[in-house]
PDB file of N, CA and C in Angstrom:
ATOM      1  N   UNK A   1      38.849 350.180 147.933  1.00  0.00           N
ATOM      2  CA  UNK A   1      39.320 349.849 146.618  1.00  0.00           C
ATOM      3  C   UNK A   1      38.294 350.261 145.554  1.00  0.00           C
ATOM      4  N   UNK A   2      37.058 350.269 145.848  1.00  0.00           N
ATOM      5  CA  UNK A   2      35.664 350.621 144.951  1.00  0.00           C
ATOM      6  C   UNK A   2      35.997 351.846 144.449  1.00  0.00           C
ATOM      7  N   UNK A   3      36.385 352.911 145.382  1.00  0.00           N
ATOM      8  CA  UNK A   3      36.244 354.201 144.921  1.00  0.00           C
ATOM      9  C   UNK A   3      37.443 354.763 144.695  1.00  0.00           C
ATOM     10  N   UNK A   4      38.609 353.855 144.371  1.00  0.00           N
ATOM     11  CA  UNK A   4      39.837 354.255 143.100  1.00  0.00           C
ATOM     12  C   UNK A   4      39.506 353.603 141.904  1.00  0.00           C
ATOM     13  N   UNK A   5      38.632 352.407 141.892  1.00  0.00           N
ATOM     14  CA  UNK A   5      38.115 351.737 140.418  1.00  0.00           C
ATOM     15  C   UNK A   5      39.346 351.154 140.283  1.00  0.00           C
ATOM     16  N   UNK A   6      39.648 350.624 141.788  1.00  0.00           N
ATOM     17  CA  UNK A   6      40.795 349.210 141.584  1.00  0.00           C
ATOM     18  C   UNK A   6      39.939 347.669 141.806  1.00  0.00           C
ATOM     19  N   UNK A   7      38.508 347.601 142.163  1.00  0.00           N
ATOM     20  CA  UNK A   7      37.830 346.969 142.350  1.00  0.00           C
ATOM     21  C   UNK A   7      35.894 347.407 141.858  1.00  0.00           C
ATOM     22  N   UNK A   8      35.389 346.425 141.195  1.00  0.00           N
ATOM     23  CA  UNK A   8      33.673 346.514 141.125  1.00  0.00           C
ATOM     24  C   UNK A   8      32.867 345.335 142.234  1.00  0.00           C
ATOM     25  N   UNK A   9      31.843 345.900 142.395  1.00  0.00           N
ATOM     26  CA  UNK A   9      30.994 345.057 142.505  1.00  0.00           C
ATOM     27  C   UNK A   9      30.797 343.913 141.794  1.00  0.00           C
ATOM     28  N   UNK A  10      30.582 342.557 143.035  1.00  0.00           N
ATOM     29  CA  UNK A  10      30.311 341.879 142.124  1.00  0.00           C
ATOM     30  C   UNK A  10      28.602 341.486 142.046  1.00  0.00           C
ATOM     31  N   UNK A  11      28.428 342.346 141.550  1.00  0.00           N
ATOM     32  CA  UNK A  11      26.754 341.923 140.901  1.00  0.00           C
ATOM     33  C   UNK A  11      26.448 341.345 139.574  1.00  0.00           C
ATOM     34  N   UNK A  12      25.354 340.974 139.061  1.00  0.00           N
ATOM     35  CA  UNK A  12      25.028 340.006 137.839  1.00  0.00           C
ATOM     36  C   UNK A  12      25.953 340.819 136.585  1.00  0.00           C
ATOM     37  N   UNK A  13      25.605 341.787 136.181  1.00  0.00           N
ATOM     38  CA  UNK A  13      26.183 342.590 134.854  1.00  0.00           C
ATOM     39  C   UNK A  13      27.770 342.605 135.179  1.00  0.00           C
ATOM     40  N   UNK A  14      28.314 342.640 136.457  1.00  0.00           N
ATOM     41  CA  UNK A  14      29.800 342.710 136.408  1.00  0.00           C
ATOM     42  C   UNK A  14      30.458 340.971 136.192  1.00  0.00           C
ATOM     43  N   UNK A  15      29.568 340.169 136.331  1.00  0.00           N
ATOM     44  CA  UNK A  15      30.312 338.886 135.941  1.00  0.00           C
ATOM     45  C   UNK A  15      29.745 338.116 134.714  1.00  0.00           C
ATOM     46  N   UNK A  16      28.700 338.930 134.525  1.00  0.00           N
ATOM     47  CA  UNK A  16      28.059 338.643 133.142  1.00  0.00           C
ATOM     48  C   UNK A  16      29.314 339.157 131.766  1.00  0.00           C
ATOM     49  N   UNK A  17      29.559 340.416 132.257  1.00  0.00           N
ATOM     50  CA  UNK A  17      31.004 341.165 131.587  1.00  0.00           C
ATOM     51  C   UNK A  17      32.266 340.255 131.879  1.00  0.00           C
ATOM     52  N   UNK A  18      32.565 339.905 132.516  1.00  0.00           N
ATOM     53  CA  UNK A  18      33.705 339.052 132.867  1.00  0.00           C
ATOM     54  C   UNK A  18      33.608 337.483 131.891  1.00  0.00           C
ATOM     55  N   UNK A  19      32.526 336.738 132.131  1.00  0.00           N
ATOM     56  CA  UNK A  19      31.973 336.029 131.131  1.00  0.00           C
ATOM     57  C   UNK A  19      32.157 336.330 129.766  1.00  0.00           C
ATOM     58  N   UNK A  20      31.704 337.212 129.257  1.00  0.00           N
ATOM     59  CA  UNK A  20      31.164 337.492 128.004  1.00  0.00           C
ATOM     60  C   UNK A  20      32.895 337.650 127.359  1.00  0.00           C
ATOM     61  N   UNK A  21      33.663 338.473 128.159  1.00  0.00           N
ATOM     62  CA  UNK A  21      35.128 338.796 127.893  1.00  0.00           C
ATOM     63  C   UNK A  21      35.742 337.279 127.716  1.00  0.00           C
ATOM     64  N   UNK A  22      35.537 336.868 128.687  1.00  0.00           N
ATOM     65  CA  UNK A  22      36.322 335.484 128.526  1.00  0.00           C
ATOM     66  C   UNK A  22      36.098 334.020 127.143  1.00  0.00           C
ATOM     67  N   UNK A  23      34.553 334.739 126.645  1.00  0.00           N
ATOM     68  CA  UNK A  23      34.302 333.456 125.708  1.00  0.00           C
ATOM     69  C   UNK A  23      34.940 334.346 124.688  1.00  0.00           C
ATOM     70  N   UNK A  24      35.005 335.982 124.064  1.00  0.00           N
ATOM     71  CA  UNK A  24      35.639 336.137 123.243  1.00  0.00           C
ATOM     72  C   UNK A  24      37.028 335.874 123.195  1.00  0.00           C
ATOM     73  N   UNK A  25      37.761 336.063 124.042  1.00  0.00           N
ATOM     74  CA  UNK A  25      38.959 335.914 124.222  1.00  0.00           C
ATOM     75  C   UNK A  25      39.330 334.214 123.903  1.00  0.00           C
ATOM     76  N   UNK A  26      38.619 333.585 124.494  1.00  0.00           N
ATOM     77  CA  UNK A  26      38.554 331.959 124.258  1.00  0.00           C
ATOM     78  C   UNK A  26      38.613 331.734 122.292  1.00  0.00           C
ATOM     79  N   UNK A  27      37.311 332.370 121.860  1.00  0.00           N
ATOM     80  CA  UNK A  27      36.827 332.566 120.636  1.00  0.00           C
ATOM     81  C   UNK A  27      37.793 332.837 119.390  1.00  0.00           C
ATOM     82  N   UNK A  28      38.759 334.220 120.145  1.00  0.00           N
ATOM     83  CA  UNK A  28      39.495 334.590 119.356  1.00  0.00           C
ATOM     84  C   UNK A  28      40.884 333.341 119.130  1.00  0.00           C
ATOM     85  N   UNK A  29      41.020 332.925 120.408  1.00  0.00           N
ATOM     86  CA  UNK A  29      42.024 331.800 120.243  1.00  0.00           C
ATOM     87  C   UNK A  29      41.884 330.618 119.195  1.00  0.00           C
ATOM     88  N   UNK A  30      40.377 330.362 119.564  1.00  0.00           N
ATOM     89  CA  UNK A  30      40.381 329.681 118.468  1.00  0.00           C
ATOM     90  C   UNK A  30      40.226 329.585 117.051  1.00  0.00           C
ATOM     91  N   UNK A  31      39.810 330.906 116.693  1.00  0.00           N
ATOM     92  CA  UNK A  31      40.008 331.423 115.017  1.00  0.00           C
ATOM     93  C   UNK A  31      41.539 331.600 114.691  1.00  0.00           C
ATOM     94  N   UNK A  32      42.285 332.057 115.623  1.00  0.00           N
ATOM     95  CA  UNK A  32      43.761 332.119 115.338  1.00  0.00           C
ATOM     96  C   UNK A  32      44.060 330.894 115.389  1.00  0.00           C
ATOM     97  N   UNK A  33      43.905 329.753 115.993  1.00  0.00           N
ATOM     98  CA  UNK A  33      44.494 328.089 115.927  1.00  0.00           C
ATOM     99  C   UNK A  33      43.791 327.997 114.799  1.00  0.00           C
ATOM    100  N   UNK A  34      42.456 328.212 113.970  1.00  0.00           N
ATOM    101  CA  UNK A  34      41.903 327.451 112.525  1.00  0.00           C
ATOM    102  C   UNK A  34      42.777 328.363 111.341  1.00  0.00           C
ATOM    103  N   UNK A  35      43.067 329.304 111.773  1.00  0.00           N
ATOM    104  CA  UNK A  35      43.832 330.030 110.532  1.00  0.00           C
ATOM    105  C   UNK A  35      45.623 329.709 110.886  1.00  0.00           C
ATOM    106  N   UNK A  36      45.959 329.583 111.559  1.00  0.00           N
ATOM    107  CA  UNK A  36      47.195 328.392 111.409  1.00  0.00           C
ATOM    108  C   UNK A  36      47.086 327.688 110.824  1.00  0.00           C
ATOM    109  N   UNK A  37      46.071 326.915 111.087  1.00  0.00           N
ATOM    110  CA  UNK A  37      46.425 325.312 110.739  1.00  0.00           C
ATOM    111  C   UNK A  37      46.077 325.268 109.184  1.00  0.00           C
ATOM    112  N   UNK A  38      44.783 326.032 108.639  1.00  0.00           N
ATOM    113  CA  UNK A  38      44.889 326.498 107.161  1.00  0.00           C
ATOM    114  C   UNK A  38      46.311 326.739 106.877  1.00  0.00           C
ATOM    115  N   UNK A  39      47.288 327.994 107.220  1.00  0.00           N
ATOM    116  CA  UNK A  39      47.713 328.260 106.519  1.00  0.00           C
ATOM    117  C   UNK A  39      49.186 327.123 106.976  1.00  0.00           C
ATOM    118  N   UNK A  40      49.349 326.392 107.667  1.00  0.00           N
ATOM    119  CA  UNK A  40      50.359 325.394 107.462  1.00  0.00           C
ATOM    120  C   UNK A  40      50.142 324.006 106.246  1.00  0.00           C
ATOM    121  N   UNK A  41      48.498 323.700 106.307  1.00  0.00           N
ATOM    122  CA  UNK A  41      47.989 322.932 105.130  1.00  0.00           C
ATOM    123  C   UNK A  41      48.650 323.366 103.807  1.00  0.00           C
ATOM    124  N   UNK A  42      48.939 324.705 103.876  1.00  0.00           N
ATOM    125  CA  UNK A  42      49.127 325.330 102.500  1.00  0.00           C
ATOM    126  C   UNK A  42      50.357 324.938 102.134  1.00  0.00           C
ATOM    127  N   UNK A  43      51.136 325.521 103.336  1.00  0.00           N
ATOM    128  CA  UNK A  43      52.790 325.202 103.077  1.00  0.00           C
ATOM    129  C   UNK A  43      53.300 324.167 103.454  1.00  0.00           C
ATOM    130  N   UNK A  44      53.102 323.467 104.145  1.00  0.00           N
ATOM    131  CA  UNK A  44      53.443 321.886 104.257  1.00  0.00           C
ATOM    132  C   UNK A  44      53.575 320.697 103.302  1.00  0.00           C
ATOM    133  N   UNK A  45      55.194 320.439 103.303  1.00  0.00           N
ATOM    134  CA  UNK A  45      55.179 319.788 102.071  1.00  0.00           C
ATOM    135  C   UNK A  45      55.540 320.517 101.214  1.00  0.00           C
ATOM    136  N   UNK A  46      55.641 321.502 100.580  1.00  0.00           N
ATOM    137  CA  UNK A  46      55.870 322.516  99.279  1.00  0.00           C
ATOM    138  C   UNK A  46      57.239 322.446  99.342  1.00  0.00           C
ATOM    139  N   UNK A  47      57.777 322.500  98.100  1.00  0.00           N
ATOM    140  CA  UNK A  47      58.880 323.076  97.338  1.00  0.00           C
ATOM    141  C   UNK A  47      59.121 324.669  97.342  1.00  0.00           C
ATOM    142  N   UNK A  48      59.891 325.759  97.717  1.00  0.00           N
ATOM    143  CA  UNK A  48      60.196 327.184  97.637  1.00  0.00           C
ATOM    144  C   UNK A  48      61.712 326.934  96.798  1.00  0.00           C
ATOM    145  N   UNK A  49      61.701 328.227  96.250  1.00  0.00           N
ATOM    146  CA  UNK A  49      63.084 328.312  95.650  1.00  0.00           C
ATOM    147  C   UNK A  49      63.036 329.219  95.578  1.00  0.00           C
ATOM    148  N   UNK A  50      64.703 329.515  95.964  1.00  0.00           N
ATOM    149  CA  UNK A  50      65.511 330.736  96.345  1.00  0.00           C
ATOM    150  C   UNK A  50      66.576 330.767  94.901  1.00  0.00           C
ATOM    151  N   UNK A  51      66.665 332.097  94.778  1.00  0.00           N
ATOM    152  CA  UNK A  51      67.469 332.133  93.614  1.00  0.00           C
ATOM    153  C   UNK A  51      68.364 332.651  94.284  1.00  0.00           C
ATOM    154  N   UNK A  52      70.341 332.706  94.377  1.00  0.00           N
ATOM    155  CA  UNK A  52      71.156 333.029  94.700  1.00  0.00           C
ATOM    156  C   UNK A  52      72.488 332.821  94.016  1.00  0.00           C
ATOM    157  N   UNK A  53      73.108 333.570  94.354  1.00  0.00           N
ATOM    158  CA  UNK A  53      74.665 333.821  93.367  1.00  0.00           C
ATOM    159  C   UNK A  53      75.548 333.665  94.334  1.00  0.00           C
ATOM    160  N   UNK A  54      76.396 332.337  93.383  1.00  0.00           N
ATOM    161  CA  UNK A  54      77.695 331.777  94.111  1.00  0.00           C
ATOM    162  C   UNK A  54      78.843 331.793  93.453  1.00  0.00           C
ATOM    163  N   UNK A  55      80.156 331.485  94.342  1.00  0.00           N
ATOM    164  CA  UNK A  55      81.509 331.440  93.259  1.00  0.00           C
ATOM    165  C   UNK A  55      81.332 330.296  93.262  1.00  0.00           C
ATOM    166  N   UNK A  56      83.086 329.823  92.697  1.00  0.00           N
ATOM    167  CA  UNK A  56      82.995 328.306  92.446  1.00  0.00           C
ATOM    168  C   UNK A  56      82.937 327.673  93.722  1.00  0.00           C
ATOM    169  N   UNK A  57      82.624 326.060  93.064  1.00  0.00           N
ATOM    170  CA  UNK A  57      82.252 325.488  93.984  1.00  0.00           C
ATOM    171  C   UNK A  57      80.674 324.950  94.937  1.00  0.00           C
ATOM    172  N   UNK A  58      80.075 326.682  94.140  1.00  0.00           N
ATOM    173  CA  UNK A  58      78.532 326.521  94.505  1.00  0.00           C
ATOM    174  C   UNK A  58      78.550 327.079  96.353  1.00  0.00           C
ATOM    175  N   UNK A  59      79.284 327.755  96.978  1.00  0.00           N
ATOM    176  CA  UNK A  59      79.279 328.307  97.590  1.00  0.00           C
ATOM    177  C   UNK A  59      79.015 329.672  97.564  1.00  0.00           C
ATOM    178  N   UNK A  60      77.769 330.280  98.362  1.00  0.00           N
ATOM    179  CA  UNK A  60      77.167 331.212  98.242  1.00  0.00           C
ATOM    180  C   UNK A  60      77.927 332.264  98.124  1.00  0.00           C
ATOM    181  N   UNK A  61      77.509 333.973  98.222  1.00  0.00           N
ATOM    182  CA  UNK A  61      78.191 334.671  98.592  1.00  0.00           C
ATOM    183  C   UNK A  61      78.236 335.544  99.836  1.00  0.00           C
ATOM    184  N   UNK A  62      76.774 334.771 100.203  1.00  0.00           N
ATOM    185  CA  UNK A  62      76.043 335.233 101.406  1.00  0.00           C
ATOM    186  C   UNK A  62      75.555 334.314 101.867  1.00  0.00           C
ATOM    187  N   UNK A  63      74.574 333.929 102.426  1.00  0.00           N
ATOM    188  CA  UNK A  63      73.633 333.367 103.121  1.00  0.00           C
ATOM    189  C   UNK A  63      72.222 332.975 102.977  1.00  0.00           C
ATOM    190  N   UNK A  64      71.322 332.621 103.175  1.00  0.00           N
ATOM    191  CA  UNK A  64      69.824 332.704 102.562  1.00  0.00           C
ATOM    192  C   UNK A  64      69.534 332.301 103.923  1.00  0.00           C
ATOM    193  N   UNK A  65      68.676 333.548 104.145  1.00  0.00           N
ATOM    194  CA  UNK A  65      68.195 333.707 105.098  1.00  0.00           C
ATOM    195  C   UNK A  65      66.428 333.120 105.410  1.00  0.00           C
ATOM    196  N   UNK A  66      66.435 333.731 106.846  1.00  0.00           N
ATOM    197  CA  UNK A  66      64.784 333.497 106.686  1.00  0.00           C
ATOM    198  C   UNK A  66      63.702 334.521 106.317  1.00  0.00           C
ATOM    199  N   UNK A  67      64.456 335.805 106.076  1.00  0.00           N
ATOM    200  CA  UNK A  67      63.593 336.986 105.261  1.00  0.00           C
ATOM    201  C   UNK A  67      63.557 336.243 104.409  1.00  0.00           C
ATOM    202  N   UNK A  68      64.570 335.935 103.061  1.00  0.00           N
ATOM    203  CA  UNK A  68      64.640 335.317 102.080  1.00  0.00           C
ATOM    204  C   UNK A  68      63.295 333.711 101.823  1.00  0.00           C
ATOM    205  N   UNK A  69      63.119 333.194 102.781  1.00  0.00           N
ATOM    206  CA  UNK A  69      62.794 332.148 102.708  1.00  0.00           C
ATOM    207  C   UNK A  69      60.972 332.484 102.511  1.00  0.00           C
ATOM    208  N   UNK A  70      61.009 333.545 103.602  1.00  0.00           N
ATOM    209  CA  UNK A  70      59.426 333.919 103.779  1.00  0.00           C
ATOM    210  C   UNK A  70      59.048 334.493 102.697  1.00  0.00           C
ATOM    211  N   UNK A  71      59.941 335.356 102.265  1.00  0.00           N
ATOM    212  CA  UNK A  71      59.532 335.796 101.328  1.00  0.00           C
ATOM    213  C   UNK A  71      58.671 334.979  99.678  1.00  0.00           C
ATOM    214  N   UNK A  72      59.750 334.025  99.789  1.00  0.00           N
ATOM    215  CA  UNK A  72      59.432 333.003  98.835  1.00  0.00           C
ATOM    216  C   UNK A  72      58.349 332.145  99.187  1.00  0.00           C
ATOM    217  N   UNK A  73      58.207 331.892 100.476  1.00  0.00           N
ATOM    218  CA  UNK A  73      56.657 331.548 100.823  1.00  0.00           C
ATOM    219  C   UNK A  73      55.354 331.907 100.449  1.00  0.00           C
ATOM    220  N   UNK A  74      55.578 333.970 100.638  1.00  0.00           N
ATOM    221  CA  UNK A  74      54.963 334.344 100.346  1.00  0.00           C
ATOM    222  C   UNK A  74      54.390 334.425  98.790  1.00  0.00           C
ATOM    223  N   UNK A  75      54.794 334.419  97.902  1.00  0.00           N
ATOM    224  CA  UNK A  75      55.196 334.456  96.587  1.00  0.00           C
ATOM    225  C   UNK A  75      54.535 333.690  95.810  1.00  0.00           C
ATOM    226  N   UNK A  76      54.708 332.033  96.713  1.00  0.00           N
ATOM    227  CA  UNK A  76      54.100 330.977  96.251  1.00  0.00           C
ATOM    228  C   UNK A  76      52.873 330.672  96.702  1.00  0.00           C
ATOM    229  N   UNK A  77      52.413 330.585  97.732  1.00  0.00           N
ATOM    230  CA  UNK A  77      51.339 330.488  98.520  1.00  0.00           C
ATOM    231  C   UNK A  77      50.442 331.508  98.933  1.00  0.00           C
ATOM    232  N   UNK A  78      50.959 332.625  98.797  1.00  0.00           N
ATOM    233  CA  UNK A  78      50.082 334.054  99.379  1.00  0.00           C
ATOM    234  C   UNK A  78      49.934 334.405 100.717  1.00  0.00           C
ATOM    235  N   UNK A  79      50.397 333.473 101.205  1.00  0.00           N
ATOM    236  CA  UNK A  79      50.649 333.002 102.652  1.00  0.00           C
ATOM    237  C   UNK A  79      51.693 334.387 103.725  1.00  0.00           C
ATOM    238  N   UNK A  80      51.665 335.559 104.602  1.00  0.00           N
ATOM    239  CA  UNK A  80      52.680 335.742 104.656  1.00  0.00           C
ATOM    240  C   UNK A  80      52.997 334.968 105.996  1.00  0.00           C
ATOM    241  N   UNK A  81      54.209 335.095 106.041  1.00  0.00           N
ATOM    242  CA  UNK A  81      54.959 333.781 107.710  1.00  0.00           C
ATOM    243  C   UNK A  81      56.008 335.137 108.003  1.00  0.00           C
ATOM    244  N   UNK A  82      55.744 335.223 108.870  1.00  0.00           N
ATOM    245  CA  UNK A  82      56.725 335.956 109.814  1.00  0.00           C
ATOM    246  C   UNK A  82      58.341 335.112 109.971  1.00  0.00           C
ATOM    247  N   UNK A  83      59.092 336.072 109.401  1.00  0.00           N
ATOM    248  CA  UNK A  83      60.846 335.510 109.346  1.00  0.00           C
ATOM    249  C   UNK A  83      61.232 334.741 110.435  1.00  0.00           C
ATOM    250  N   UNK A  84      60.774 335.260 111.740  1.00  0.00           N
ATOM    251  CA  UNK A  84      60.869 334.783 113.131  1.00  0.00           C
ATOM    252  C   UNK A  84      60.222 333.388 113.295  1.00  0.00           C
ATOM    253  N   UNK A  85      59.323 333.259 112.719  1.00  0.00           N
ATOM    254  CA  UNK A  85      58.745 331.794 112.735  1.00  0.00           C
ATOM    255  C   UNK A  85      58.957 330.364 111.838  1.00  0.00           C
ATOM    256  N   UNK A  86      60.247 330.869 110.952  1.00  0.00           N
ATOM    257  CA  UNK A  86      61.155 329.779 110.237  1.00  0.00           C
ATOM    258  C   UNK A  86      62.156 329.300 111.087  1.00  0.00           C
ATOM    259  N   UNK A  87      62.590 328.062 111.157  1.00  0.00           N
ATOM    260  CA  UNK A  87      63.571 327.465 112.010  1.00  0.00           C
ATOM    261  C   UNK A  87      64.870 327.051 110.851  1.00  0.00           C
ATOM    262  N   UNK A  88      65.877 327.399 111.226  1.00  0.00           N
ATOM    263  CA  UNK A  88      66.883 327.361 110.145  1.00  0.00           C
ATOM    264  C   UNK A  88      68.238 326.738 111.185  1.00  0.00           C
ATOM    265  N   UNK A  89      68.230 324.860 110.684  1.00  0.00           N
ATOM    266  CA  UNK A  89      68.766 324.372 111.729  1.00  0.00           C
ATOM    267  C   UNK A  89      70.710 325.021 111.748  1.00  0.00           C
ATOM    268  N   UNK A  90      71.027 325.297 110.574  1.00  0.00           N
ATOM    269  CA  UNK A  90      72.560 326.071 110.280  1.00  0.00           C
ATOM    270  C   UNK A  90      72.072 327.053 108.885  1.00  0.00           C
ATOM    271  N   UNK A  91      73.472 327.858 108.917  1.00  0.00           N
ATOM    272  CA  UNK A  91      73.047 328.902 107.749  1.00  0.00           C
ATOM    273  C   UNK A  91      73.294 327.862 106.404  1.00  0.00           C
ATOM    274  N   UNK A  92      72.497 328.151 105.337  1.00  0.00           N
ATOM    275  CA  UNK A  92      72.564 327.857 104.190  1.00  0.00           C
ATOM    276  C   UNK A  92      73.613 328.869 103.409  1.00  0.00           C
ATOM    277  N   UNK A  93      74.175 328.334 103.090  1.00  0.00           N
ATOM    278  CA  UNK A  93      75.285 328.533 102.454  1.00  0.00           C
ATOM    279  C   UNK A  93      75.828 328.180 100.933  1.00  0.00           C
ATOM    280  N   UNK A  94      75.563 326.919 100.425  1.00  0.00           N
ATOM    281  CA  UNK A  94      75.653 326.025  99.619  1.00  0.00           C
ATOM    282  C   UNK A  94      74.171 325.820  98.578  1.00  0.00           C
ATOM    283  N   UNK A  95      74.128 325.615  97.486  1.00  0.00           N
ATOM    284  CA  UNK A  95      73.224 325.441  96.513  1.00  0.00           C
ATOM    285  C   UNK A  95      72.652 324.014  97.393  1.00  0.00           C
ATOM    286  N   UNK A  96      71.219 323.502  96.731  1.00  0.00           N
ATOM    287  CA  UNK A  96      71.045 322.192  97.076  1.00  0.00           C
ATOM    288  C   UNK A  96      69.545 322.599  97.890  1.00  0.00           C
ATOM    289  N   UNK A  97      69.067 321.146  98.681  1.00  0.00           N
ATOM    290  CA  UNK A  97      67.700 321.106  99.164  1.00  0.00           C
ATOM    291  C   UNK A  97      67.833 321.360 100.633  1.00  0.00           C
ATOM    292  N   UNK A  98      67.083 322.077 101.181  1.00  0.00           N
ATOM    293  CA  UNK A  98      67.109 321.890 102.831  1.00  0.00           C
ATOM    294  C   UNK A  98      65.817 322.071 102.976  1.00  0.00           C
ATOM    295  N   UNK A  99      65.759 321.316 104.294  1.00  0.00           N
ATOM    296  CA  UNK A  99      64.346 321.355 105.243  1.00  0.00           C
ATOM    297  C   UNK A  99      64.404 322.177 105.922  1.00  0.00           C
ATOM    298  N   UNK A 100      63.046 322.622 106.329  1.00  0.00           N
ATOM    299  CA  UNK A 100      62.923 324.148 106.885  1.00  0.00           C
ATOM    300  C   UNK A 100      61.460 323.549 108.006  1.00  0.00           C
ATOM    301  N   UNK A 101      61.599 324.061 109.131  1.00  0.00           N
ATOM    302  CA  UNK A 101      60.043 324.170 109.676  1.00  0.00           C
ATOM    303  C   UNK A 101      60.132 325.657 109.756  1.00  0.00           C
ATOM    304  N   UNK A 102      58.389 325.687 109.884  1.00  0.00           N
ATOM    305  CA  UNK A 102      57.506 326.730 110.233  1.00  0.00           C
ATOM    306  C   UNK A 102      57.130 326.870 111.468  1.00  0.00           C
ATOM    307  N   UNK A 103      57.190 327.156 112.068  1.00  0.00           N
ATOM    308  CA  UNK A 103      56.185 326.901 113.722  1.00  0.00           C
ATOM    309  C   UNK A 103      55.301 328.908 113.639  1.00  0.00           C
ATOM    310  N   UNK A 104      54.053 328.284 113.027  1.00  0.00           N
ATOM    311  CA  UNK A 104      53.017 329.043 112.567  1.00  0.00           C
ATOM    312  C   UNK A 104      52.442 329.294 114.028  1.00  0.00           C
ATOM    313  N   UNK A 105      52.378 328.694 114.853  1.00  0.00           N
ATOM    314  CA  UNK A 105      51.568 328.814 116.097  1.00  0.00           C
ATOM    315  C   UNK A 105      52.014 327.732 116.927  1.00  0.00           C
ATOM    316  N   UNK A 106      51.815 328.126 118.223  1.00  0.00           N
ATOM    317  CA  UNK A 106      52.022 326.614 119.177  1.00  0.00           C
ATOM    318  C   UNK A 106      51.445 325.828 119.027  1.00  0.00           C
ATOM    319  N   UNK A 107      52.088 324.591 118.550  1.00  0.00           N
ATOM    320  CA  UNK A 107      51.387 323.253 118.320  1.00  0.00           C
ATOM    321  C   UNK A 107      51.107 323.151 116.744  1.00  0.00           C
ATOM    322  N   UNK A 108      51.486 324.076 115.905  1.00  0.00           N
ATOM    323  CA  UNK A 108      51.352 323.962 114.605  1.00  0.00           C
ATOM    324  C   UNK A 108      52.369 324.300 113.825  1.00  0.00           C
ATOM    325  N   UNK A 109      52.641 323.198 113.105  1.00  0.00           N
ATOM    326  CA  UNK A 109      54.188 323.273 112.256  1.00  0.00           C
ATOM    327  C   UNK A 109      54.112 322.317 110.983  1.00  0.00           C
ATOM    328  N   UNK A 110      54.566 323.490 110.461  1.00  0.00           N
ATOM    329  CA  UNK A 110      54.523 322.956 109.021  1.00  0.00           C
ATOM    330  C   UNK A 110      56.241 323.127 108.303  1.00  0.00           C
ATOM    331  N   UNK A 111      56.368 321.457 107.421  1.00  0.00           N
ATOM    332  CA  UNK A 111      57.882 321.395 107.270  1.00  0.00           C
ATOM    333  C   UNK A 111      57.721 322.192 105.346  1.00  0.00           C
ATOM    334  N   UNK A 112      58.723 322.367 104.915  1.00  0.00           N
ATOM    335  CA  UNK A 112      58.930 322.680 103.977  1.00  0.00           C
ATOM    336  C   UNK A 112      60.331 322.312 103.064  1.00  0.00           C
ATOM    337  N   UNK A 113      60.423 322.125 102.127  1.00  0.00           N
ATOM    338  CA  UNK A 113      61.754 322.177 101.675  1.00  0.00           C
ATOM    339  C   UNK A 113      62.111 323.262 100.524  1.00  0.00           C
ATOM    340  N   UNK A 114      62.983 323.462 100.868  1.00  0.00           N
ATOM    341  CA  UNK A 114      63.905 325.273 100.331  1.00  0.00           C
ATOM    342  C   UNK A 114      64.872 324.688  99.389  1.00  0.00           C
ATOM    343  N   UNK A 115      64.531 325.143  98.187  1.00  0.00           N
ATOM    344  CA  UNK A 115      65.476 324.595  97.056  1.00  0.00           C
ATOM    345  C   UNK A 115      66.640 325.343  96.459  1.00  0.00           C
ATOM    346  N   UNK A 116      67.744 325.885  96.812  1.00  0.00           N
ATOM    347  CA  UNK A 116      68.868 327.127  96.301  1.00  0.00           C
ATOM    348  C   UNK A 116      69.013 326.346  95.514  1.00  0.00           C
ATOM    349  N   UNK A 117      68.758 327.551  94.297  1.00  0.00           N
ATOM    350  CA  UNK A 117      69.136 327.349  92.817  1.00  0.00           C
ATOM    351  C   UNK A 117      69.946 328.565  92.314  1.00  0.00           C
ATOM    352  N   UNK A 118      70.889 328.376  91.408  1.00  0.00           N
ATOM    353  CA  UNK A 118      71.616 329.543  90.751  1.00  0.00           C
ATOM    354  C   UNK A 118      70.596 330.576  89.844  1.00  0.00           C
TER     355      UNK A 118
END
């Protein structure tokens, strides 16, 4: 196996490397969990508003999505959130307030409320 370089030796520098890999990798996890949790501090709790056009009744003409939503995240906070990481329990449809989570990272979630206004 040595001499396809499907296997090394294991001597000091090859597990010293194995080590050293593993605390960055550890390291990096945890700068990505402190910059979550910053950026859910930010948006947690906040007010966003979506501007949208309805007929009567106050029924949309579309939908408001979670591009839409991030976007407005972004806007307000500077924050960007990936569309994929808004939870949108039914489509919004209707003017009015809804709750929104974030799930910024595993184990980190931040709620928000989404305000459609005309």
């Amino acid at each position: 196996m040595i001499p396809r370089g499907l296997a090394v030796v294991a001597d000091g520098a090859a597990i010293n490397e194995v080590k050293t890999k593993e605390n960055a990798k550890q390291h990096h996890a945890a700068v990505e969990l402190e910059n979550a949790q910053q950026t859910a501090k930010k948006i947690d709790g906040t007010t966003v508003t979506v501007k949208a056009k309805a007929g009567q009744g106050g029924r949309l003409f579309g939908a408001v999505t979670a591009k839409d939503i991030a976007e407005a995240i972004g806007k307000i906070t500077g924050e960007t959130v990936d569309k994929r990481k808004i939870v949108l329990d039914a489509d919004i449809k209707n003017y009015g307030r809804y709750e929104v989570e974030v799930k910024i990272h595993p184990g980190v979630v931040a709620k928000l409320t989404v305000a459609v206004e005309e």
